[in-house]
PDB file of N, CA and C in Angstrom:
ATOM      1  N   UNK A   1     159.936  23.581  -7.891  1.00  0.00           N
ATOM      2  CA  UNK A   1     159.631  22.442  -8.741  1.00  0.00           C
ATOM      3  C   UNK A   1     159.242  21.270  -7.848  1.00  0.00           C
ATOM      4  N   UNK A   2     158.496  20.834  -8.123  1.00  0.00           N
ATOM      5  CA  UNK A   2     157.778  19.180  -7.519  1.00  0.00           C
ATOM      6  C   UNK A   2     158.333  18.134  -8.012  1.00  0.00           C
ATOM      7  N   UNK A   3     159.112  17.458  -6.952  1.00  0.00           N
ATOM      8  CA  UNK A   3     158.821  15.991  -7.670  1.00  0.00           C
ATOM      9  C   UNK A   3     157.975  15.122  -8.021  1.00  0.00           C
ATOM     10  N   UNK A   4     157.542  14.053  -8.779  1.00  0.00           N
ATOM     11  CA  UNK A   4     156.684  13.315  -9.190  1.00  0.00           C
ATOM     12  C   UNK A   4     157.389  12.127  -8.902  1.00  0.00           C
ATOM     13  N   UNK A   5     158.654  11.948  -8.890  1.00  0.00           N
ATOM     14  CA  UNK A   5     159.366  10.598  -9.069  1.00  0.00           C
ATOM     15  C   UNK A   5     159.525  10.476  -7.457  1.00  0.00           C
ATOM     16  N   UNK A   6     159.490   9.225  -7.184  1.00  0.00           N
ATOM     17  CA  UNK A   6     159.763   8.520  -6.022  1.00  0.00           C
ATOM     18  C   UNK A   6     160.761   8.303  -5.213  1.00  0.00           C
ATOM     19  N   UNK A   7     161.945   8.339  -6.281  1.00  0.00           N
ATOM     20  CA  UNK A   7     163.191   7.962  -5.697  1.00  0.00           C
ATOM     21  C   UNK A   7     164.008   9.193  -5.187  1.00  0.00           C
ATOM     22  N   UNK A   8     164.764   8.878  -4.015  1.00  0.00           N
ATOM     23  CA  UNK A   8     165.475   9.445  -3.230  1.00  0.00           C
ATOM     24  C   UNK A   8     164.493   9.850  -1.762  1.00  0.00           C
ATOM     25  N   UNK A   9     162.942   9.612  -1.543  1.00  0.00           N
ATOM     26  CA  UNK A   9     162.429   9.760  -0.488  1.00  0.00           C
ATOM     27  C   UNK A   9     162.589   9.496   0.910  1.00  0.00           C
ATOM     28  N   UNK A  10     162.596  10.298   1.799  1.00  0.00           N
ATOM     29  CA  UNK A  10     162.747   9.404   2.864  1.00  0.00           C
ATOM     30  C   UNK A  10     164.280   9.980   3.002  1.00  0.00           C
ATOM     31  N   UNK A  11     164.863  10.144   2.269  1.00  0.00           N
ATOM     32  CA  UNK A  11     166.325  11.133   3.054  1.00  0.00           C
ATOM     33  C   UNK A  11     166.893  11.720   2.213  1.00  0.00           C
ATOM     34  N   UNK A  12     168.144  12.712   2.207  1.00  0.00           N
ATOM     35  CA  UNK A  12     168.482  13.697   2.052  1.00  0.00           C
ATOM     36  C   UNK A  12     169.624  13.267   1.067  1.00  0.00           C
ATOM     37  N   UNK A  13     169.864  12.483   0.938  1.00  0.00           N
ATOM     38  CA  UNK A  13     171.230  12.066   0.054  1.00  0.00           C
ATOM     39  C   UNK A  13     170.166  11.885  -1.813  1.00  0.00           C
ATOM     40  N   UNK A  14     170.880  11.971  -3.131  1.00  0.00           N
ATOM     41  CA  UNK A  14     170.474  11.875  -4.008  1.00  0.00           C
ATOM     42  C   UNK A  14     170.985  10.038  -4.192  1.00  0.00           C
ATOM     43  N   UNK A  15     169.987  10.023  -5.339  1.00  0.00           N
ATOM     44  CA  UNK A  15     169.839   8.838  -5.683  1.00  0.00           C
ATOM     45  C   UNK A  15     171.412   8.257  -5.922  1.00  0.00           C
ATOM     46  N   UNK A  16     172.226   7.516  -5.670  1.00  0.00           N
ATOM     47  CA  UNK A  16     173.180   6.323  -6.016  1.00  0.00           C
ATOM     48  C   UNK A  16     173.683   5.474  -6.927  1.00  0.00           C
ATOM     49  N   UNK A  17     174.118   5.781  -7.740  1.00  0.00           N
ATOM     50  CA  UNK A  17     174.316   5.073  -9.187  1.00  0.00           C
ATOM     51  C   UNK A  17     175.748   3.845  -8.750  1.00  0.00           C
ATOM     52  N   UNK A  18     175.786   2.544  -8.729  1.00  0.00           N
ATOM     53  CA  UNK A  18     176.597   1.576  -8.456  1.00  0.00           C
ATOM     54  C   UNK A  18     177.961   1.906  -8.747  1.00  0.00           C
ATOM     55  N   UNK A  19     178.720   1.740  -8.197  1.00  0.00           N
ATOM     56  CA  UNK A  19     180.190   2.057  -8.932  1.00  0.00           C
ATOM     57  C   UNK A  19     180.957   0.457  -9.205  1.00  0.00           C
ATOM     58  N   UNK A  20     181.888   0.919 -10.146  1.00  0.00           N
ATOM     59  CA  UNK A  20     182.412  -0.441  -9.986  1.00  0.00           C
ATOM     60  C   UNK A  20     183.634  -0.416  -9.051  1.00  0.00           C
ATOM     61  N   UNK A  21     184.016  -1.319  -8.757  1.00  0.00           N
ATOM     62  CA  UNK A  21     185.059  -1.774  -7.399  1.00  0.00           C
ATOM     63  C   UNK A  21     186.160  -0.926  -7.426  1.00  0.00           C
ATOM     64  N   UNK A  22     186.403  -0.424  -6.409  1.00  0.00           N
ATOM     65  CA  UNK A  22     188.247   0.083  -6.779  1.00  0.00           C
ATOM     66  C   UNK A  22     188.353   1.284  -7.966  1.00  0.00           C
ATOM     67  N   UNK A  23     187.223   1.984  -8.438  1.00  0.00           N
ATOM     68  CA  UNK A  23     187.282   3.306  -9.304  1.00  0.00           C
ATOM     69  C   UNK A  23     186.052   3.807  -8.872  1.00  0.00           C
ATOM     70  N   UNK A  24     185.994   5.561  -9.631  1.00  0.00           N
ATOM     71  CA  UNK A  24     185.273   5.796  -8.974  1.00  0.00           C
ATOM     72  C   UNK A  24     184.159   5.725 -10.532  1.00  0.00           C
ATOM     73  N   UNK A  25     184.062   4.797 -11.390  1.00  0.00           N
ATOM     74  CA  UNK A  25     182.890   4.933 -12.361  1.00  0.00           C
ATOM     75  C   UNK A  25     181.629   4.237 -12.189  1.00  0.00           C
ATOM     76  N   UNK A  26     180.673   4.844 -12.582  1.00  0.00           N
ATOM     77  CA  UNK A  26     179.645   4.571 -12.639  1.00  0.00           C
ATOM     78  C   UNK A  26     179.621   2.882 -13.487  1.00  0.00           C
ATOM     79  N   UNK A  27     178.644   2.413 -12.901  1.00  0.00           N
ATOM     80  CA  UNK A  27     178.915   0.281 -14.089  1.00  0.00           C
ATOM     81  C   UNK A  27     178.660   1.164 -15.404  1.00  0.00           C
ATOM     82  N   UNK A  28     177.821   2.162 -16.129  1.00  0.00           N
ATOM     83  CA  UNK A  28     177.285   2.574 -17.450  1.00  0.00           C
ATOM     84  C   UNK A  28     178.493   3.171 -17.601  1.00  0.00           C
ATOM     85  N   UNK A  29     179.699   3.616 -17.130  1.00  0.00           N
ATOM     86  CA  UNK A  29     180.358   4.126 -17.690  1.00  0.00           C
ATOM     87  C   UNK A  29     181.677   3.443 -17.750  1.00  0.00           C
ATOM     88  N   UNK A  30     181.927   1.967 -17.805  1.00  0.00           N
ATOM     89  CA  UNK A  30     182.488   1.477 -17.895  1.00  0.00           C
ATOM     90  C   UNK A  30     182.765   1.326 -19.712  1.00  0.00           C
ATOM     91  N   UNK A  31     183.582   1.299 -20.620  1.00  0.00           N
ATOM     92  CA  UNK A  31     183.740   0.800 -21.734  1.00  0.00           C
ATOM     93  C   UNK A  31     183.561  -0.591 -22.113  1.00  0.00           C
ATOM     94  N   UNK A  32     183.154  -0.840 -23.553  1.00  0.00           N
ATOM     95  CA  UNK A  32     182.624  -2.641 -23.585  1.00  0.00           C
ATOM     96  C   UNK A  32     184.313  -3.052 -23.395  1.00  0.00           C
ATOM     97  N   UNK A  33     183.894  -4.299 -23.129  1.00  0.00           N
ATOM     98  CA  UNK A  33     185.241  -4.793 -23.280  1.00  0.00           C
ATOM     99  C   UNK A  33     185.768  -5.342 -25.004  1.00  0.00           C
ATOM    100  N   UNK A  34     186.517  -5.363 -25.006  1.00  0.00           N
ATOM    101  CA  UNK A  34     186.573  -6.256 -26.457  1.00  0.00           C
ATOM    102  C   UNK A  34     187.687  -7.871 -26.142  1.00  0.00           C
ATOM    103  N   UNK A  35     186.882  -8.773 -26.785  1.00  0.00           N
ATOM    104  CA  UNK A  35     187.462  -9.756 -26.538  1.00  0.00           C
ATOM    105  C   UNK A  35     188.325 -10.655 -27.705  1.00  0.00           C
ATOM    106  N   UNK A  36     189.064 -11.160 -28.294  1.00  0.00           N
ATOM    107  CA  UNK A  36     189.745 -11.124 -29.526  1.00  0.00           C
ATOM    108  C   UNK A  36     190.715 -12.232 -29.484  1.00  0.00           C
ATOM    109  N   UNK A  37     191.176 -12.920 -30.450  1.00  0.00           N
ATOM    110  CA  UNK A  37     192.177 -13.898 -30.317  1.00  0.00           C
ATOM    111  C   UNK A  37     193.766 -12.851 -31.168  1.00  0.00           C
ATOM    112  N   UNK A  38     194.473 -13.671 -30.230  1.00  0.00           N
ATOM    113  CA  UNK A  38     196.258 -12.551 -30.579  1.00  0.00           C
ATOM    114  C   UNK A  38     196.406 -12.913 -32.056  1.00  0.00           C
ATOM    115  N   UNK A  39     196.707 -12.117 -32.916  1.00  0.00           N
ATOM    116  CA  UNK A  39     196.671 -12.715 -34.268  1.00  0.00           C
ATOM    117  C   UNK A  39     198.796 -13.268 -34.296  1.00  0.00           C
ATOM    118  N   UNK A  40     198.883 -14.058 -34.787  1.00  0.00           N
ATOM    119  CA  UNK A  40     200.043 -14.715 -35.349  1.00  0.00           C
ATOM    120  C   UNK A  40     200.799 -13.907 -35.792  1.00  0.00           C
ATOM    121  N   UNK A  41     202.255 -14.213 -34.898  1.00  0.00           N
ATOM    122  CA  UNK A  41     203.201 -13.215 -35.640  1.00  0.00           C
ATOM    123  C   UNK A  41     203.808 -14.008 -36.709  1.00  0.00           C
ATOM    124  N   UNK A  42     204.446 -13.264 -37.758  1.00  0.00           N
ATOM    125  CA  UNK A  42     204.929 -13.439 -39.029  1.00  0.00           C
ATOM    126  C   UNK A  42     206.499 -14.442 -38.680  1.00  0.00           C
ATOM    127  N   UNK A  43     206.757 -14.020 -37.335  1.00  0.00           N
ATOM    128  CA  UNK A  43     207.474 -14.715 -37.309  1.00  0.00           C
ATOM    129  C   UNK A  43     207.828 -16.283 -36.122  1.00  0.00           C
ATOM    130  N   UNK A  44     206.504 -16.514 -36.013  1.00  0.00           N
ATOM    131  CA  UNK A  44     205.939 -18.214 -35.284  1.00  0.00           C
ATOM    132  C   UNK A  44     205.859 -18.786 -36.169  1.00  0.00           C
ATOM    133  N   UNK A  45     206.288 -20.074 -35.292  1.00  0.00           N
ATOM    134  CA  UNK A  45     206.281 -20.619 -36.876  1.00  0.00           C
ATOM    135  C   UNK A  45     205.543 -22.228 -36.001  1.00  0.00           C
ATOM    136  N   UNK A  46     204.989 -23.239 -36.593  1.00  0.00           N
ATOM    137  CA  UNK A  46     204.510 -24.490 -35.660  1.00  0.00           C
ATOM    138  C   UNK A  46     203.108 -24.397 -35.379  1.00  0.00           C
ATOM    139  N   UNK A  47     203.069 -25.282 -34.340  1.00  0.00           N
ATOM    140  CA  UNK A  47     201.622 -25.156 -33.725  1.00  0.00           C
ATOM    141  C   UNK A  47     201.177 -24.566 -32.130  1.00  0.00           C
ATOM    142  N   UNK A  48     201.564 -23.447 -31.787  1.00  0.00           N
ATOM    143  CA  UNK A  48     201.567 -22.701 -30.712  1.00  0.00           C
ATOM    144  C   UNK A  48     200.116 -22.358 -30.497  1.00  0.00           C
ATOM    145  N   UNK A  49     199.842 -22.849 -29.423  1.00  0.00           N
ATOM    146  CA  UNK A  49     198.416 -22.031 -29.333  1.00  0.00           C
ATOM    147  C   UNK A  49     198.229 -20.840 -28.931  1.00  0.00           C
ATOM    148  N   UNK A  50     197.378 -19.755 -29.572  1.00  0.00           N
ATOM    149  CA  UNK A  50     197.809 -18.027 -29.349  1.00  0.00           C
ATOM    150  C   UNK A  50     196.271 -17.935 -28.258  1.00  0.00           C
ATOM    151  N   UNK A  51     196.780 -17.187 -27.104  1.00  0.00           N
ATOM    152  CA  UNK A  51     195.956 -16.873 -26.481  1.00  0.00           C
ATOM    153  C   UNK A  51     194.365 -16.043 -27.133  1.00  0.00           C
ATOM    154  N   UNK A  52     193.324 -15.882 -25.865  1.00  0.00           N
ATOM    155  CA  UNK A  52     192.029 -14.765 -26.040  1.00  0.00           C
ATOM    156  C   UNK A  52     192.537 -14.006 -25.297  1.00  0.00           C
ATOM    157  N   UNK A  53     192.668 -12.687 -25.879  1.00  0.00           N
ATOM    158  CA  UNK A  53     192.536 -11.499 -25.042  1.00  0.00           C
ATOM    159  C   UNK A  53     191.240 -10.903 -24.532  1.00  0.00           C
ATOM    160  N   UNK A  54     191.692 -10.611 -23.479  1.00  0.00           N
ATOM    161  CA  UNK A  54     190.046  -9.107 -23.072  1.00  0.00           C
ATOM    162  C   UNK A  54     191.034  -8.087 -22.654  1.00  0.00           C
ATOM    163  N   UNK A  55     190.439  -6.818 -23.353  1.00  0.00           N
ATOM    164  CA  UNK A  55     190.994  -5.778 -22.693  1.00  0.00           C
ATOM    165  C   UNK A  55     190.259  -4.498 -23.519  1.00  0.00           C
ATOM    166  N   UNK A  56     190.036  -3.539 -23.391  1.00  0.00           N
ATOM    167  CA  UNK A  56     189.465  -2.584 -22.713  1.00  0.00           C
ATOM    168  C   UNK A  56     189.916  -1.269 -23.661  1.00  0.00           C
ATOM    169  N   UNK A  57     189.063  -0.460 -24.629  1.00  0.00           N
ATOM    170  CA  UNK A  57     189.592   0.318 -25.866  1.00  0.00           C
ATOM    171  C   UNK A  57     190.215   1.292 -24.980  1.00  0.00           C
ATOM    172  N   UNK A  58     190.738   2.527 -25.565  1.00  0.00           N
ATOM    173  CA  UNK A  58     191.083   3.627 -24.541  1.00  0.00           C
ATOM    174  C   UNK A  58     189.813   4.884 -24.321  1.00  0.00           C
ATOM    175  N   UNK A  59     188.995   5.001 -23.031  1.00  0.00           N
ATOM    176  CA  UNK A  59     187.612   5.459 -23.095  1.00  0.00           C
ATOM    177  C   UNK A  59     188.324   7.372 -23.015  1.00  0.00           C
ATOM    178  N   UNK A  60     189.129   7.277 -22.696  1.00  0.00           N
ATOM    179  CA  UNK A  60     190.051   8.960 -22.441  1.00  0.00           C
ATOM    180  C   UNK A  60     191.113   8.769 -23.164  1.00  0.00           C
ATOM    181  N   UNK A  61     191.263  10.268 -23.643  1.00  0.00           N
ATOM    182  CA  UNK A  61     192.609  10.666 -23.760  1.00  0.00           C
ATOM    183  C   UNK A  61     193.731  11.100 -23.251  1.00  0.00           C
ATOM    184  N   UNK A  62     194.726  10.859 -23.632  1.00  0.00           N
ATOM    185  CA  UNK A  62     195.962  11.002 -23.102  1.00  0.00           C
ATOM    186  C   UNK A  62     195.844  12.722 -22.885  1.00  0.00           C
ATOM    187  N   UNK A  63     196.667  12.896 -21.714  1.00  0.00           N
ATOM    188  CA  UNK A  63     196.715  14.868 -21.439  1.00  0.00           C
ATOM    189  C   UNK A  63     197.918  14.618 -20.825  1.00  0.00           C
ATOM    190  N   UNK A  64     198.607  16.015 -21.192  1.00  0.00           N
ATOM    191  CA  UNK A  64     199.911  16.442 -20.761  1.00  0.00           C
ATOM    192  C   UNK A  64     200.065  17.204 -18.830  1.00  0.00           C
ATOM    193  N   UNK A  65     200.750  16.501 -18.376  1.00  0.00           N
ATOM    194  CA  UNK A  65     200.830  17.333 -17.294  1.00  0.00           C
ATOM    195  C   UNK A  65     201.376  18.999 -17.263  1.00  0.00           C
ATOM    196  N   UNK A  66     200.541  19.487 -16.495  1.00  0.00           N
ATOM    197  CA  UNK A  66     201.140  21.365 -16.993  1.00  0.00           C
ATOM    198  C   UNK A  66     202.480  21.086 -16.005  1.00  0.00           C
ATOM    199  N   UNK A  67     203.141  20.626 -14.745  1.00  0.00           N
ATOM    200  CA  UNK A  67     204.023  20.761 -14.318  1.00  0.00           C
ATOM    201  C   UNK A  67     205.130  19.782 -15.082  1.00  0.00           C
ATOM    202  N   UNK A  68     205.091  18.802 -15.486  1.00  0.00           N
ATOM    203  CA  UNK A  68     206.136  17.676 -15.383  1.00  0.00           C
ATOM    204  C   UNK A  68     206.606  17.947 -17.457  1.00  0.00           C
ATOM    205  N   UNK A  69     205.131  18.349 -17.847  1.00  0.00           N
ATOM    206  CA  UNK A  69     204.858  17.686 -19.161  1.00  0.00           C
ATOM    207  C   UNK A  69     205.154  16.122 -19.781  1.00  0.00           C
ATOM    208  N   UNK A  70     204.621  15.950 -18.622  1.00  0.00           N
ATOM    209  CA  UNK A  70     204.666  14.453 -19.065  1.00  0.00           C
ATOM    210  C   UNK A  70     202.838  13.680 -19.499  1.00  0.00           C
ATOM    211  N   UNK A  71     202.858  12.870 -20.386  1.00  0.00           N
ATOM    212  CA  UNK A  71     201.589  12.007 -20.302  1.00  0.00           C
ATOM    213  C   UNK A  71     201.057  11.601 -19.555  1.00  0.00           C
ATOM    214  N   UNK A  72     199.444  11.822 -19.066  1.00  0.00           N
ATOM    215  CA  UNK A  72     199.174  10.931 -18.484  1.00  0.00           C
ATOM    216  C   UNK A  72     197.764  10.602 -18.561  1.00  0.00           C
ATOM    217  N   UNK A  73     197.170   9.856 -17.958  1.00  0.00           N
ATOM    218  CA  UNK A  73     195.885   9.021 -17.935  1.00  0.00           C
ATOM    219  C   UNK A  73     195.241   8.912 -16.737  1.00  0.00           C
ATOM    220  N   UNK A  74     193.763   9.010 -17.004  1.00  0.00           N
ATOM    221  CA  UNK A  74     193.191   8.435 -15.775  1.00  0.00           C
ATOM    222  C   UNK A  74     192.286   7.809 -15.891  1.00  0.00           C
ATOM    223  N   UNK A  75     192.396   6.930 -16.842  1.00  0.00           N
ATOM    224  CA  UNK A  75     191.652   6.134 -17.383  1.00  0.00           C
ATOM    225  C   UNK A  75     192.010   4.280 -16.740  1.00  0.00           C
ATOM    226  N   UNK A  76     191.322   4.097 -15.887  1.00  0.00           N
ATOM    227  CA  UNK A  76     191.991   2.845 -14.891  1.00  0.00           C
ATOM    228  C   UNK A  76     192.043   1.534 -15.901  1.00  0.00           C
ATOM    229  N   UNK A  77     190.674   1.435 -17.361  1.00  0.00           N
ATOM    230  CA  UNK A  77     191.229   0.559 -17.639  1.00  0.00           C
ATOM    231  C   UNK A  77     192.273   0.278 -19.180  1.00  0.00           C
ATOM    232  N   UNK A  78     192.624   1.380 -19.145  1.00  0.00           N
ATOM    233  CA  UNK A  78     193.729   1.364 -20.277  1.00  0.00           C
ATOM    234  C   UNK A  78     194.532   0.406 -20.010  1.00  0.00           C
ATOM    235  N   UNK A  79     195.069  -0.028 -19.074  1.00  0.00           N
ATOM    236  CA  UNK A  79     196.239  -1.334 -19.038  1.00  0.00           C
ATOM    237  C   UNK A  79     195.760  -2.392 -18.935  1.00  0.00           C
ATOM    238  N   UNK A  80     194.717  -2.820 -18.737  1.00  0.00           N
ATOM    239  CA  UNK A  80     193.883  -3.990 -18.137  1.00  0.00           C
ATOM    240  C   UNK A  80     193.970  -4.989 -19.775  1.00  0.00           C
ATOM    241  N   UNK A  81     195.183  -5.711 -19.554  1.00  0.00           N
ATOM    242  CA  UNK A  81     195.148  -6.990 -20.623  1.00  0.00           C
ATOM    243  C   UNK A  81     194.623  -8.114 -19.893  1.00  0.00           C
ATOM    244  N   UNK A  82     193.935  -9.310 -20.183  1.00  0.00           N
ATOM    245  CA  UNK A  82     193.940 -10.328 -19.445  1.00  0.00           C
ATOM    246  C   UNK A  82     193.790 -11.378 -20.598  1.00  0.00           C
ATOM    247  N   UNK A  83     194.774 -12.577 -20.416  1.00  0.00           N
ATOM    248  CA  UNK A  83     194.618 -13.383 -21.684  1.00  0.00           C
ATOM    249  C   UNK A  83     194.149 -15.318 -20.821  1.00  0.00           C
ATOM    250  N   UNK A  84     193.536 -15.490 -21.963  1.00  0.00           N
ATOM    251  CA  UNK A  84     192.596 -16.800 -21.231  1.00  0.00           C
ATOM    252  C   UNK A  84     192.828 -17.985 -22.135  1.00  0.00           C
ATOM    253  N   UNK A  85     192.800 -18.822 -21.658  1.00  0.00           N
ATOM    254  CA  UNK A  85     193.298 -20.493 -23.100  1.00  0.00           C
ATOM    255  C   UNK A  85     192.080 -20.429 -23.975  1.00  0.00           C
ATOM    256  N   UNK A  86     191.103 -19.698 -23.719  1.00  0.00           N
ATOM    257  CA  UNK A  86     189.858 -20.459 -24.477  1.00  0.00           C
ATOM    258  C   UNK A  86     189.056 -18.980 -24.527  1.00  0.00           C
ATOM    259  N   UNK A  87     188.176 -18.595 -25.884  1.00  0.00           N
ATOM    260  CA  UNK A  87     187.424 -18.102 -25.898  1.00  0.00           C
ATOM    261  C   UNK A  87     186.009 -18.172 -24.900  1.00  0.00           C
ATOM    262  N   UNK A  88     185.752 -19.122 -24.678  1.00  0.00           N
ATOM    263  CA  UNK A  88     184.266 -19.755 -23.609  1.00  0.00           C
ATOM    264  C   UNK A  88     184.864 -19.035 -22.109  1.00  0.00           C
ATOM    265  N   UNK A  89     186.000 -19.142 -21.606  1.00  0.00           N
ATOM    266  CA  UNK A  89     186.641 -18.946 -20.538  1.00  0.00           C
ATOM    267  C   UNK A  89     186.897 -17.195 -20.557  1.00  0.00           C
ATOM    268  N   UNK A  90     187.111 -16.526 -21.759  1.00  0.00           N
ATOM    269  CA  UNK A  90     187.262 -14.954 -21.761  1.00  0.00           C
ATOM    270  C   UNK A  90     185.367 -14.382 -21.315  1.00  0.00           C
ATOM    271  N   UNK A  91     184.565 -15.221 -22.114  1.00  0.00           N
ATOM    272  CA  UNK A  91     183.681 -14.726 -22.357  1.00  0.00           C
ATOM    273  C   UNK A  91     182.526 -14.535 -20.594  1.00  0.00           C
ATOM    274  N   UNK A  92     182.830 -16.090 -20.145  1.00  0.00           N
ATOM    275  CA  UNK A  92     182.949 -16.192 -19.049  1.00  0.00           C
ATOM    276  C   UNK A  92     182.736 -15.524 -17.520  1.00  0.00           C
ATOM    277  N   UNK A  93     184.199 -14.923 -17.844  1.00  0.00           N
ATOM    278  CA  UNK A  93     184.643 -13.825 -16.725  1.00  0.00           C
ATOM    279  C   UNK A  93     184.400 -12.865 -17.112  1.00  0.00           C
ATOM    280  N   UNK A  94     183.510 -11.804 -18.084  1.00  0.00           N
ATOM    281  CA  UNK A  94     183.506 -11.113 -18.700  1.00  0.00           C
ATOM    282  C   UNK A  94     182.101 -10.762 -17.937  1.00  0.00           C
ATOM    283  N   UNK A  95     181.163 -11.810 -18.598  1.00  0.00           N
ATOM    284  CA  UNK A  95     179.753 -12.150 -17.974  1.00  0.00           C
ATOM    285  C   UNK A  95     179.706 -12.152 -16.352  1.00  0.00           C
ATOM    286  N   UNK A  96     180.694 -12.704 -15.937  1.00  0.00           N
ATOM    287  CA  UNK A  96     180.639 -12.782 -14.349  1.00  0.00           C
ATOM    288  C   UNK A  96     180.761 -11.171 -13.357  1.00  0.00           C
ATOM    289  N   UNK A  97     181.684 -10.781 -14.362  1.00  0.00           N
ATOM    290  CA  UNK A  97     182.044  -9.486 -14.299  1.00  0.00           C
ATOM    291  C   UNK A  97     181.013  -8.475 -14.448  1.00  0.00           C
ATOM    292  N   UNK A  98     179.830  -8.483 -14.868  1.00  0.00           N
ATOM    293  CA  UNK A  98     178.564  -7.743 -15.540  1.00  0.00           C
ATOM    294  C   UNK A  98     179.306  -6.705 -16.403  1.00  0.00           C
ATOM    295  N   UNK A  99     180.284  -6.855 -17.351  1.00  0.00           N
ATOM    296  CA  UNK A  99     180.701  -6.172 -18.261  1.00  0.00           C
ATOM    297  C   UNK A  99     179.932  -6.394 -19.657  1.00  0.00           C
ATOM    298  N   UNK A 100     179.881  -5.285 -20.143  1.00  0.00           N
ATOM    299  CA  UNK A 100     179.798  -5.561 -21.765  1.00  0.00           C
ATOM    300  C   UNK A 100     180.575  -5.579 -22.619  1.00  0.00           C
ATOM    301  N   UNK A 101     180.076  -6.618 -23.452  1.00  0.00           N
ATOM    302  CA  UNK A 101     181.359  -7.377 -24.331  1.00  0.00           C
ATOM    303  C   UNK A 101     181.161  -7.448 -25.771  1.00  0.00           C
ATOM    304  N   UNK A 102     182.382  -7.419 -26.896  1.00  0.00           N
ATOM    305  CA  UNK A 102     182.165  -7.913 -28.167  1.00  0.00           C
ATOM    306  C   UNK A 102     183.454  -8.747 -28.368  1.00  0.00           C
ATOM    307  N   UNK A 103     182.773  -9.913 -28.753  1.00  0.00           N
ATOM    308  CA  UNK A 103     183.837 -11.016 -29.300  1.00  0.00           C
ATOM    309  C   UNK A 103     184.430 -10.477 -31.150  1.00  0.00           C
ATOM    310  N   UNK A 104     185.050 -10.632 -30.769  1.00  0.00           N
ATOM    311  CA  UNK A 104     185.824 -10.227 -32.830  1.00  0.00           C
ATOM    312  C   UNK A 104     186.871 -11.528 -33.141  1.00  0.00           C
TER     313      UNK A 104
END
């Protein structure tokens, strides 16, 4: 088979898809983020200001270990809460981040 496409010329390694920092995913395979204000518990009562969350749906499922049977994940950003005073400020670091995002 012939290539036609350009990329990877010139050496022996295949083309490079970016990862993001500290995992090994591809940036496209990162999940959007979702960004959201904490809804009010039933039992606050006053004028408390409730944080913006960002954090991150679950992109995997949970699997059982065959030795331990215990749960587990390898999904890096299942824990990733981060809460911010201000919607403008979630949205922000989100953008800075080159993540994709939905505000709700």
């Amino acid at each position: 088979m012939i290539r036609t496409d350009k990329t990877g010329l010139g050496h022996n390694l295949p083309p490079r898809h970016p990862k993001q920092p500290g995992t090994n995913l591809t940036v496209s395979e990162i999940p959007a983020a979702r960004i959201y204000r904490e809804p009010k518990s039933v039992m606050q009562g006053g004028s408390r200001k409730r944080p913006w969350v960002l954090e991150f749906p679950a992109s995997r499922p949970l699997s059982a270990d065959p030795l331990t049977g215990w749960t587990r994940n390898d999904d890096p950003f299942r824990h990733v809460r981060l809460n911010f005073p201000n919607r403008e400020s979630a949205v922000a670091f989100a953008e800075r981040q080159d993540w994709d995002y939905q505000v709700r």
